[in-house]
N, C-alpha and C. Protein backbone atom coordinates (compact mmCIF):
# COMPACT_ATOMS: atom_id res chain seq x y z
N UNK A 1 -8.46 62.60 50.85
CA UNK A 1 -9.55 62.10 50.07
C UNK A 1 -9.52 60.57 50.06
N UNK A 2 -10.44 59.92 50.38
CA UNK A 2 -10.64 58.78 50.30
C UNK A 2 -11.63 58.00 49.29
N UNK A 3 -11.48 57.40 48.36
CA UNK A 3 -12.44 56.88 47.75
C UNK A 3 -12.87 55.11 47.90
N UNK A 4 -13.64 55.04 47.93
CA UNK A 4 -14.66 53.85 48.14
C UNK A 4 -14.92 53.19 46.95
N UNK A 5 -14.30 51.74 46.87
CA UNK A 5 -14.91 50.49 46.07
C UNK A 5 -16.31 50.21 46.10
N UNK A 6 -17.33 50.23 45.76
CA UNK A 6 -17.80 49.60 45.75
C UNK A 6 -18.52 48.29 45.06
N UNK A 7 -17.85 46.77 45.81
CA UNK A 7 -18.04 45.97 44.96
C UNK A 7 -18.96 44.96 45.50
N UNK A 8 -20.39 44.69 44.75
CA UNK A 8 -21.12 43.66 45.34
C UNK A 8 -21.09 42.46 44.62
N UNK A 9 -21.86 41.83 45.34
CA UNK A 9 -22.15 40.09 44.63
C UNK A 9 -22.67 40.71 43.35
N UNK A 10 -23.43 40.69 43.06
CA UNK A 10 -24.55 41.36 41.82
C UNK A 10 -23.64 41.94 40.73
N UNK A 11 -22.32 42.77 40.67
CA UNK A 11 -21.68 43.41 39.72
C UNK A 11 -20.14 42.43 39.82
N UNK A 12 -19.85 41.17 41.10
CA UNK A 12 -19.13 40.42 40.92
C UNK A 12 -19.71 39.07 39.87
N UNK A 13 -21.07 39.14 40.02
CA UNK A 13 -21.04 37.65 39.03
C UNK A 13 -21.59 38.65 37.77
N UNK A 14 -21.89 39.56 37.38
CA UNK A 14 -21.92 40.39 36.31
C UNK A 14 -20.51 40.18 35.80
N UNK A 15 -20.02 40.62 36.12
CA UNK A 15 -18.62 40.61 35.90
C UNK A 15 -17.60 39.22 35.77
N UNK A 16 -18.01 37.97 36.30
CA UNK A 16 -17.65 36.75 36.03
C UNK A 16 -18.54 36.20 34.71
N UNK A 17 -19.88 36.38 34.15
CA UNK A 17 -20.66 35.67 33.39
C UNK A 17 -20.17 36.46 32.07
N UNK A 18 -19.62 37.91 32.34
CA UNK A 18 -19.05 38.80 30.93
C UNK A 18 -17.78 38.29 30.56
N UNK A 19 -16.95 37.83 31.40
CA UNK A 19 -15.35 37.23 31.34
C UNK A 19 -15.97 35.90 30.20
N UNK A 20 -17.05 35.26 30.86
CA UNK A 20 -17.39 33.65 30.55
C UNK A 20 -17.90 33.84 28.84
N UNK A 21 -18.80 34.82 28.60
CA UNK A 21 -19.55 35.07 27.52
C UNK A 21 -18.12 35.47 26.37
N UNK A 22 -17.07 36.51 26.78
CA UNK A 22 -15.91 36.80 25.68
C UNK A 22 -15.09 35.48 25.32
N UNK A 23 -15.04 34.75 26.19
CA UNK A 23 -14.33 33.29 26.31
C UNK A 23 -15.21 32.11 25.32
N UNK A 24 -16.60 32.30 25.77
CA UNK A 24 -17.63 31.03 24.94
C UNK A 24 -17.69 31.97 23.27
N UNK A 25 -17.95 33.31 23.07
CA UNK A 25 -17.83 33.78 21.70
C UNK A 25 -16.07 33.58 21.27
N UNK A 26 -15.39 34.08 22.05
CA UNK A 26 -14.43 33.78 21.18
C UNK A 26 -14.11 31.68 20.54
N UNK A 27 -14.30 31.34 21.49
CA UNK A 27 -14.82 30.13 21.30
C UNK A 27 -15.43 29.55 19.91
N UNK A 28 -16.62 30.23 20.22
CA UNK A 28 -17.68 29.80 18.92
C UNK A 28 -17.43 30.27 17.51
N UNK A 29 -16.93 31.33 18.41
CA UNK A 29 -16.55 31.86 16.76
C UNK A 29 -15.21 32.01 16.16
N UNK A 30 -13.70 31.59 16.82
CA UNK A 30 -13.04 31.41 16.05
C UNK A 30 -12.05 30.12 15.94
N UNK A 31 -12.06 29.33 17.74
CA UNK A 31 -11.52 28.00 17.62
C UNK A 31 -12.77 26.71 17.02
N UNK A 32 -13.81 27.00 17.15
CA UNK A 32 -14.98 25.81 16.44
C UNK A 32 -14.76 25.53 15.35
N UNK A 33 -14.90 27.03 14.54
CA UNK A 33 -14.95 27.17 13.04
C UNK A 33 -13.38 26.33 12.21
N UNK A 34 -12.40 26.70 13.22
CA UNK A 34 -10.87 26.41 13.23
C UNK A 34 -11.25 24.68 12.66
N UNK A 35 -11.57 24.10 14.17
CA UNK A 35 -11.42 22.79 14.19
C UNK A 35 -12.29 21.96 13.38
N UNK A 36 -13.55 22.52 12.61
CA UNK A 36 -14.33 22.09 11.73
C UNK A 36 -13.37 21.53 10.23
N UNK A 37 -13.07 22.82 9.93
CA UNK A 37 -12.19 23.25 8.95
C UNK A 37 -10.95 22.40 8.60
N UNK A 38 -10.12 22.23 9.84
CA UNK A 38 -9.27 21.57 9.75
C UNK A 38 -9.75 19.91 9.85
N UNK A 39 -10.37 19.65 10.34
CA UNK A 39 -11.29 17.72 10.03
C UNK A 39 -11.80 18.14 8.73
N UNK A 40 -11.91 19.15 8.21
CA UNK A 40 -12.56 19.12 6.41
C UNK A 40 -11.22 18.60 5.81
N UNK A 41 -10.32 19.36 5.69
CA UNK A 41 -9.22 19.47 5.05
C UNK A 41 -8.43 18.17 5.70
N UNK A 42 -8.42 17.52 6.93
CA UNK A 42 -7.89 16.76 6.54
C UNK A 42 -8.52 15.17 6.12
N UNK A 43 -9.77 15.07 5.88
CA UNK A 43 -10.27 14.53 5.64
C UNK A 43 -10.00 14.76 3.80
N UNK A 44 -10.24 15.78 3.66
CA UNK A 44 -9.48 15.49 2.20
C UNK A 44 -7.91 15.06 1.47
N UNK A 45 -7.32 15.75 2.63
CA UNK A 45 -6.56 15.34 2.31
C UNK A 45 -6.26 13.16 2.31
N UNK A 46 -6.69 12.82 3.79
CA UNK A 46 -7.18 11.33 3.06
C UNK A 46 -7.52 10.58 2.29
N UNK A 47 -8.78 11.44 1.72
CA UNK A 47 -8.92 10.79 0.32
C UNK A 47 -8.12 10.85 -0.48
N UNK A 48 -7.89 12.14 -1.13
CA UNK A 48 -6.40 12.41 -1.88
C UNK A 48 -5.15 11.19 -1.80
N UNK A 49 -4.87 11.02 -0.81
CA UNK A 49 -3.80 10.13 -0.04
C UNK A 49 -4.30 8.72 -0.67
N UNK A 50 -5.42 7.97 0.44
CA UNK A 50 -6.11 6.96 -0.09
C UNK A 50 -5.95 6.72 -1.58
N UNK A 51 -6.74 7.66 -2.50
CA UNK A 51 -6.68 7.22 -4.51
C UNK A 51 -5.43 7.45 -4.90
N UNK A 52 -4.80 7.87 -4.33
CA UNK A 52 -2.95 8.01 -4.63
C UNK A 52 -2.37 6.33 -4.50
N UNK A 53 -2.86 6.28 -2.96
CA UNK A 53 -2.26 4.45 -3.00
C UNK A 53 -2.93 3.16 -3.49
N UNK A 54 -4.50 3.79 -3.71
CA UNK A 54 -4.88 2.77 -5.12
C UNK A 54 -4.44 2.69 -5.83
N UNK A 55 -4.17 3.64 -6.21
CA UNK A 55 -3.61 4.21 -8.05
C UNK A 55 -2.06 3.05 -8.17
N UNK A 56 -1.37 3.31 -6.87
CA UNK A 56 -0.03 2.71 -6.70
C UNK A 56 0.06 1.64 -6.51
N UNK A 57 -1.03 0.97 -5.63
CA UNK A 57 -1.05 -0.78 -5.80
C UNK A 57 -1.86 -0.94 -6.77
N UNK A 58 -2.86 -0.51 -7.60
CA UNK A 58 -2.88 -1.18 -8.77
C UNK A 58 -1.93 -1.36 -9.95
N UNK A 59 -1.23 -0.12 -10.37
CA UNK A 59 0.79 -0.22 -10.94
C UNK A 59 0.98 -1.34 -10.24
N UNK A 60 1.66 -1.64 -8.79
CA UNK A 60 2.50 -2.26 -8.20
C UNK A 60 1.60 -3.69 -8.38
N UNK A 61 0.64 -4.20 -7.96
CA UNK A 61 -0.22 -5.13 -9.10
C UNK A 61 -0.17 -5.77 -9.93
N UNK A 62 -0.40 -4.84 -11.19
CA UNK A 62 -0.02 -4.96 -12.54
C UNK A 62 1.06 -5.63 -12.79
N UNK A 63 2.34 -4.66 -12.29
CA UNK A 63 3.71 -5.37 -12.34
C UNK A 63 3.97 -6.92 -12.00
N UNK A 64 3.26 -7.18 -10.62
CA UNK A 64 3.91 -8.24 -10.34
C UNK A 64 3.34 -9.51 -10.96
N UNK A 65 1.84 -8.70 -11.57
CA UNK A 65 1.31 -9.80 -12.43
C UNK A 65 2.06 -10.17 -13.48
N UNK A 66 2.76 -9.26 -14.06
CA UNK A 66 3.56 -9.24 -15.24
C UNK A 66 4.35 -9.82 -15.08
N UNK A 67 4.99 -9.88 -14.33
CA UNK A 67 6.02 -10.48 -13.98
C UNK A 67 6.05 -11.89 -13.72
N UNK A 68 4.91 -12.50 -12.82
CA UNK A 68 4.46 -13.80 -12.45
C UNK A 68 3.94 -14.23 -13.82
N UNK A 69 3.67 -13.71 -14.87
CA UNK A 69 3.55 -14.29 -15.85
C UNK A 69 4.21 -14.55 -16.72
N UNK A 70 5.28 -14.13 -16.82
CA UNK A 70 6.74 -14.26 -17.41
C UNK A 70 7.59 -15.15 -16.96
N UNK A 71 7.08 -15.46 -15.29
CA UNK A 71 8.07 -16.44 -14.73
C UNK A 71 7.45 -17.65 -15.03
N UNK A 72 6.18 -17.55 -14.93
CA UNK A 72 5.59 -19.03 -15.13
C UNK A 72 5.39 -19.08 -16.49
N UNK A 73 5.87 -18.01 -17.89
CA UNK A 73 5.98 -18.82 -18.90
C UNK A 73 7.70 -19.59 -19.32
N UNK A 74 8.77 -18.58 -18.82
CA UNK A 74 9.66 -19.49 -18.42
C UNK A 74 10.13 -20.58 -17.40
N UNK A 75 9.17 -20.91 -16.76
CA UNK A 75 8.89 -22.26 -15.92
C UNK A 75 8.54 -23.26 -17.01
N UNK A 76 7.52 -22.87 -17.97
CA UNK A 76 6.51 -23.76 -18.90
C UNK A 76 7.85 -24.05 -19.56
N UNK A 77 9.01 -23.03 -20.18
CA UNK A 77 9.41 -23.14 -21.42
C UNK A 77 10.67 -24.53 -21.08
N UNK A 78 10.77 -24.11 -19.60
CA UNK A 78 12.11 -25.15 -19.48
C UNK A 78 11.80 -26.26 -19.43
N UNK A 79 10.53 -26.32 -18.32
CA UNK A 79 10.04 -28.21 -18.19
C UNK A 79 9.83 -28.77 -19.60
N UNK A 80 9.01 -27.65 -20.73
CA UNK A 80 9.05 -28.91 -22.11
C UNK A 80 10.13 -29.20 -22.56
N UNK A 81 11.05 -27.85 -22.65
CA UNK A 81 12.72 -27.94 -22.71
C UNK A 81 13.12 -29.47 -22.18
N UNK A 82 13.21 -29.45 -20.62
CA UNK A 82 13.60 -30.59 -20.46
C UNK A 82 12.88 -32.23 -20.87
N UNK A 83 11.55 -31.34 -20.87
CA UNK A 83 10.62 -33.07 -21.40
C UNK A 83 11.30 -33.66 -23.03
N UNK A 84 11.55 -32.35 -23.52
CA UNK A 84 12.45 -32.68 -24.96
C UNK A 84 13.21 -33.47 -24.73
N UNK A 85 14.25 -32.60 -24.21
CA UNK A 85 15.43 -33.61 -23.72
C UNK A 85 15.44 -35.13 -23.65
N UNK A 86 14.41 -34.89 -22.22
CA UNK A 86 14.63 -36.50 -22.04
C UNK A 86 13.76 -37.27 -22.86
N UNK A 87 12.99 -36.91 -24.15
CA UNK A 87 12.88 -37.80 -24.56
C UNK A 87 13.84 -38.39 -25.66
N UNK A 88 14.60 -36.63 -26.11
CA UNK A 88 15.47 -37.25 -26.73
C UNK A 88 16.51 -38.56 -26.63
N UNK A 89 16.83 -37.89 -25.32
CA UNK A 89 17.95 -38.76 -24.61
C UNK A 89 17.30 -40.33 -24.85
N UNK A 90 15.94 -40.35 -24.60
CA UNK A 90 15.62 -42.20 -24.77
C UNK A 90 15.55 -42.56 -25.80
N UNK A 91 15.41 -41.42 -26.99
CA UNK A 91 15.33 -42.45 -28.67
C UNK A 91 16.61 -42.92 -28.81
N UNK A 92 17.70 -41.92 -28.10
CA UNK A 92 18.99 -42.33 -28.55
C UNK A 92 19.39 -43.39 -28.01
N UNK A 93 18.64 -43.64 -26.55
CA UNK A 93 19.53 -44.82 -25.74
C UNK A 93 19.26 -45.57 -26.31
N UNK A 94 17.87 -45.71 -26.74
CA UNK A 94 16.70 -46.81 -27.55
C UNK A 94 17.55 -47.31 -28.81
N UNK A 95 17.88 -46.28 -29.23
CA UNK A 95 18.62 -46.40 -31.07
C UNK A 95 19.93 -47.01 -30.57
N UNK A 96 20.75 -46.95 -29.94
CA UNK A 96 22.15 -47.19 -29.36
C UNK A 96 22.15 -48.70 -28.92
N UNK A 97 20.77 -49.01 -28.17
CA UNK A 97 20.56 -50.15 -27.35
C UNK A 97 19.83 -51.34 -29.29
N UNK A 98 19.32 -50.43 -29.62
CA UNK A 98 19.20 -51.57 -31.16
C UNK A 98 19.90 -51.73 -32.30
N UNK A 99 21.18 -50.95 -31.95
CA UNK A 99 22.23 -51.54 -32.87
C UNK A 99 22.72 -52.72 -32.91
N UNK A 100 22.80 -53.35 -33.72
CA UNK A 100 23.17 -54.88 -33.21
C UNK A 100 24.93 -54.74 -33.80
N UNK A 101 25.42 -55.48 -33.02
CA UNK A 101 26.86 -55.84 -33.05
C UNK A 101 26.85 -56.39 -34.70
N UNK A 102 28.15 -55.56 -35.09
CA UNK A 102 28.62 -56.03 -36.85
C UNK A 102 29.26 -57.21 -36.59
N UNK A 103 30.10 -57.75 -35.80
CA UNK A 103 30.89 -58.30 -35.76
C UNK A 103 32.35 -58.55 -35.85
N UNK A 104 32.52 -56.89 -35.44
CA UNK A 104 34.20 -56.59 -35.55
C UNK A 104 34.77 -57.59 -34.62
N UNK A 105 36.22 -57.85 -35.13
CA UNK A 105 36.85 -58.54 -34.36
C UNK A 105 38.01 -57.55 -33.89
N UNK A 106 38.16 -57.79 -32.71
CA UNK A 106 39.50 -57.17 -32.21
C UNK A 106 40.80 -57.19 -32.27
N UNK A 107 41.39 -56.82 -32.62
CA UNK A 107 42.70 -56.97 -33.57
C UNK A 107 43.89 -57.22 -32.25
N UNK A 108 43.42 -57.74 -31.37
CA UNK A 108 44.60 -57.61 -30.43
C UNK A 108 45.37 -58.75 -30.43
């Protein structure tokens, strides 16, 4: 017994455009939907991310404002500190320099 293929052009590209059609539906319908999905999600997740590190440089911000303002009020506090000083230091030289000699004599 012999049996016979028979295969033509006509049931060969039948048969190539049905391979093509399971390939473009599976396609459309379960890697598209996939890759949509996943640019949703991670697009949210960005944002998420993004107002997280606002949130954190405005804290981190804050702080260093705080901080720069603390330094430059102990900057303020020392220079009058020292402007004290030295003015003290000149009433005294001033007061020191207008003592006038009593007239001790030296006993040597």
């Amino acid at each position: 017994m012999d049996t016979k293929l028979v295969f033509s052009i006509k049931s060969f590209i039948s048969t190539i455009v049905s391979i093509l059609a399971i390939f473009a539906s599976f396609y459309f319908m379960v890697i598209d939907p996939r890759i949509d999905a996943a640019e949703n999600n991670g697009e949210k997740l960005l944002d998420a991310r993004m107002n997280t590190i606002d949130v954190q440089l405005t804290e981190i911000k804050k702080l260093i404002e705080d901080d720069h303002e603390s330094f430059k009020n102990g900057i303020k506090a020392n220079r009058d500190a020292s402007a004290a000083n030295t003015h003290r230091f000149k009433d005294i030289n001033q007061t020191v320099g207008n003592i006038q000699n009593q007239g001790a004599a030296s006993t040597r």
